[in-house]
Protein backbone atom coordinates (compact mmCIF):
# COMPACT_ATOMS: atom_id res chain seq x y z
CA UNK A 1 31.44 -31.09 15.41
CA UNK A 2 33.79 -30.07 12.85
CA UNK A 3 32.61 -29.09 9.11
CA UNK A 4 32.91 -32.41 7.28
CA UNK A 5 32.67 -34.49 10.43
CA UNK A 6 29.76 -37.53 10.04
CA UNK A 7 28.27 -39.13 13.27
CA UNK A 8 28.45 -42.72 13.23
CA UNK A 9 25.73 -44.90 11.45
CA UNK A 10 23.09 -46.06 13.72
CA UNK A 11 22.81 -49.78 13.34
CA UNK A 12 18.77 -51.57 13.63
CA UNK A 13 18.26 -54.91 14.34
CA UNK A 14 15.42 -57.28 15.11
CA UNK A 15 14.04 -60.38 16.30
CA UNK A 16 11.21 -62.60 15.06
CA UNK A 17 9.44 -62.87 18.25
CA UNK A 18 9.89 -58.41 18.25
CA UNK A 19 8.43 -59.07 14.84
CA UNK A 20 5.67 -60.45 15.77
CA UNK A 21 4.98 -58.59 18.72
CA UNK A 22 5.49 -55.32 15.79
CA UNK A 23 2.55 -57.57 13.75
CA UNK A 24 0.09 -57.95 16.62
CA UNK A 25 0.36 -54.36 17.72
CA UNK A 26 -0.30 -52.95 13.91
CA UNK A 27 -2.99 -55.39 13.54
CA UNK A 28 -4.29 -54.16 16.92
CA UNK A 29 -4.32 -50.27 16.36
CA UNK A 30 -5.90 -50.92 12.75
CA UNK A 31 -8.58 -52.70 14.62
CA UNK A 32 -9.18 -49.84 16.85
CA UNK A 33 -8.97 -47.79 14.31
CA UNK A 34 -11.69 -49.24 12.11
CA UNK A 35 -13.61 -49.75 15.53
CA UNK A 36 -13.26 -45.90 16.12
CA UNK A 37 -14.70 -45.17 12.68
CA UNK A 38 -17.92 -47.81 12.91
CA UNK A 39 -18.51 -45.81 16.30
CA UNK A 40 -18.31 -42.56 14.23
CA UNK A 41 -20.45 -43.38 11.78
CA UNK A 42 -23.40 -44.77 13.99
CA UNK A 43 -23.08 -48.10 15.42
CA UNK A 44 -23.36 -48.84 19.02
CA UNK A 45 -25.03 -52.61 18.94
CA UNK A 46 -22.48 -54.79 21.05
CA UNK A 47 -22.24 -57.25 17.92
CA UNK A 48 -21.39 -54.45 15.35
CA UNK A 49 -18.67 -53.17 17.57
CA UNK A 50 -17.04 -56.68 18.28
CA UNK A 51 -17.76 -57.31 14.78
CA UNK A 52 -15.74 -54.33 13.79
CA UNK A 53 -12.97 -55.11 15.84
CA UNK A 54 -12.60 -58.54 14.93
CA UNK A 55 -13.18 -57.96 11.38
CA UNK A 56 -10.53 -54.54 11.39
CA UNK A 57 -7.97 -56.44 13.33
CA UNK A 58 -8.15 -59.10 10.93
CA UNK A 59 -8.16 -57.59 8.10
CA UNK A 60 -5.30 -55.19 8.95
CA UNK A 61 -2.80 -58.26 9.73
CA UNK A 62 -3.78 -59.53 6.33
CA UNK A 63 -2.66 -56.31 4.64
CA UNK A 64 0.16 -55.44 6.76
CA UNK A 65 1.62 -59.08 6.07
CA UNK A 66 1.01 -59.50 2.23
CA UNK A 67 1.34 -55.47 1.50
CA UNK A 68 3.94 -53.81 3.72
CA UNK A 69 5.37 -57.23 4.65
CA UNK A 70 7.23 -57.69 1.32
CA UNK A 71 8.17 -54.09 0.92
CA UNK A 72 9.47 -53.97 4.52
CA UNK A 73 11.53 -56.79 4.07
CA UNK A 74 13.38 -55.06 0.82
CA UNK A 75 13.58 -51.88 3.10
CA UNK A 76 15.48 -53.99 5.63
CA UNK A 77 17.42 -56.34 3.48
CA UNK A 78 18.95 -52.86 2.16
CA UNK A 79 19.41 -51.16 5.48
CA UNK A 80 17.18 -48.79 5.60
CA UNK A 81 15.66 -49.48 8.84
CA UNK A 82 14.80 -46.12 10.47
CA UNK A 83 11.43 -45.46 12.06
CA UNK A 84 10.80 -43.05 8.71
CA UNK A 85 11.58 -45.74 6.29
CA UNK A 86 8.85 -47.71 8.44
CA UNK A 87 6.60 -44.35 8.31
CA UNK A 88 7.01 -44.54 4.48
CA UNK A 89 6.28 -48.29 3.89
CA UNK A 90 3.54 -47.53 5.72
CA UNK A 91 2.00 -44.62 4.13
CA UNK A 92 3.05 -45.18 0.51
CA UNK A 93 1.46 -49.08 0.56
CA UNK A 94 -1.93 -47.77 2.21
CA UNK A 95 -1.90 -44.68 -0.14
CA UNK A 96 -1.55 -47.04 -3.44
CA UNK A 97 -3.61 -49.56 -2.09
CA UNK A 98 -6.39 -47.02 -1.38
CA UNK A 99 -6.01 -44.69 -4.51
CA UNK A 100 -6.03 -47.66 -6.70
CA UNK A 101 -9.49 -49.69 -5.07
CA UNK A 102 -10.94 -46.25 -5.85
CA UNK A 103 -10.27 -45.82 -8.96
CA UNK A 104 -10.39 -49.11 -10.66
CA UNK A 105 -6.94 -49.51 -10.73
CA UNK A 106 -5.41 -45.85 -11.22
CA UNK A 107 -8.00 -45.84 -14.50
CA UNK A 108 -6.72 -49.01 -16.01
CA UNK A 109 -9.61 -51.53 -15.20
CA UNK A 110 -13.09 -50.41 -17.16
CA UNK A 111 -13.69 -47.55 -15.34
CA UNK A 112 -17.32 -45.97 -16.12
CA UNK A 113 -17.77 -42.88 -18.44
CA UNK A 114 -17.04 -39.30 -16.94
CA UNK A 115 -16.44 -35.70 -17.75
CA UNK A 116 -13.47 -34.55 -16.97
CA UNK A 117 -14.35 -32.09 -14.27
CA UNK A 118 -16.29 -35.09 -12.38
CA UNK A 119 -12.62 -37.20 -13.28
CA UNK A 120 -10.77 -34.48 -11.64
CA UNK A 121 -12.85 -34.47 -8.56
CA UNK A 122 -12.88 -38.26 -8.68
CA UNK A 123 -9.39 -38.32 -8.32
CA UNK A 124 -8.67 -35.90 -6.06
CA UNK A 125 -11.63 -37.49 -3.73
CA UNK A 126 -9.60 -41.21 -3.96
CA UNK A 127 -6.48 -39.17 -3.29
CA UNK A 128 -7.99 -36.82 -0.07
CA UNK A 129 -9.30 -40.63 1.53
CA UNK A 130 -6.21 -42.31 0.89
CA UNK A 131 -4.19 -39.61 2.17
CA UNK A 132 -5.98 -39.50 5.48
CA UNK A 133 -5.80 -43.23 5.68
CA UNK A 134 -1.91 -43.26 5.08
CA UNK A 135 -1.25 -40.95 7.75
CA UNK A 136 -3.11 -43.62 10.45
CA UNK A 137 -1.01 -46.45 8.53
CA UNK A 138 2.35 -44.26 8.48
CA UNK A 139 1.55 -44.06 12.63
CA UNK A 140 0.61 -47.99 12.58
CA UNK A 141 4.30 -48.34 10.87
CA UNK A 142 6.24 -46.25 12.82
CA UNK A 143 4.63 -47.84 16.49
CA UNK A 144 5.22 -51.50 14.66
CA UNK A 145 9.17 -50.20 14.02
CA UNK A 146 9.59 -49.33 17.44
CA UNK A 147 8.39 -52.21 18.77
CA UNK A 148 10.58 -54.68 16.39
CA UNK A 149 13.60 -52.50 16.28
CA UNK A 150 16.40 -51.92 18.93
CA UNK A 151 19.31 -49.78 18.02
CA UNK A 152 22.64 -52.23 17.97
CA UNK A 153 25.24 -49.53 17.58
């Protein structure tokens, strides 16, 4: 390829029933994923593991739909389809969503009294758990884009 030279734009498109195939799957892997972490910490009582995979399932279609939905629609609306923009959504919604539960809202809820060495730990602690939880959701994201997406030209 010559200096200069661009290869053509690869082109994504999807479908509503790939869409929802995308939504099931992410919902799906969440719900192992919460089911792997309840086995982790303990729990091997048939309830608490159906319990845990129900409840993880269920919970991770509600945030992928009213979290990532909305900012994956504005992702595709502008074009930027690619499995990393997907990768992105994903990590960058979990990471805020996390960071910010932790620290009653990034500081600007009443937050309790602290020292600033504790506040510095405090933050770094939100932003260590979130960070490990937006890697899983950037690999939930990038499986859901794969799924929904097929390359048109």
């Amino acid at each position: 390829m010559t200096r200069g030279a661009r290869r053509p734009r690869r082109i994504y498109e999807t479908t509503l029933d790939r869409a929802g195939h995308a939504l099931g799957a992410g919902a799906g892997i969440g719900g192992l994923a919460t089911l792997a972490l309840v086995i982790a910490g303990g729990q091997s009582g048939p309830l608490q593991i159906l319990a845990a995979l129900l409840l993880g399932t269920i919970f991770c279609a509600i945030g992928i739909v009213a979290v990532a939905g909305p900012l994956w629609l504005v992702m595709h609306v502008a074009g930027l389809r690619r499995g990393h923009h997907a990768a992105l959504v994903g990590a960058a919604s979990a990471l805020a969503l996390l960071v910010g539960a932790q620290t009653w809202g990034f500081g600007l809820l009443d937050m309790p009294e602290l020292d600033p060495d504790t506040r510095t730990y405090f933050w770094l602690s939100a932003l260590a758990t979130g960070g490990l939880v937006a890697l899983v959701a950037a690999a939930i994201g990038l499986v859901m884009w794969r799924i929904a997406y097929r390359r048109v030209a």
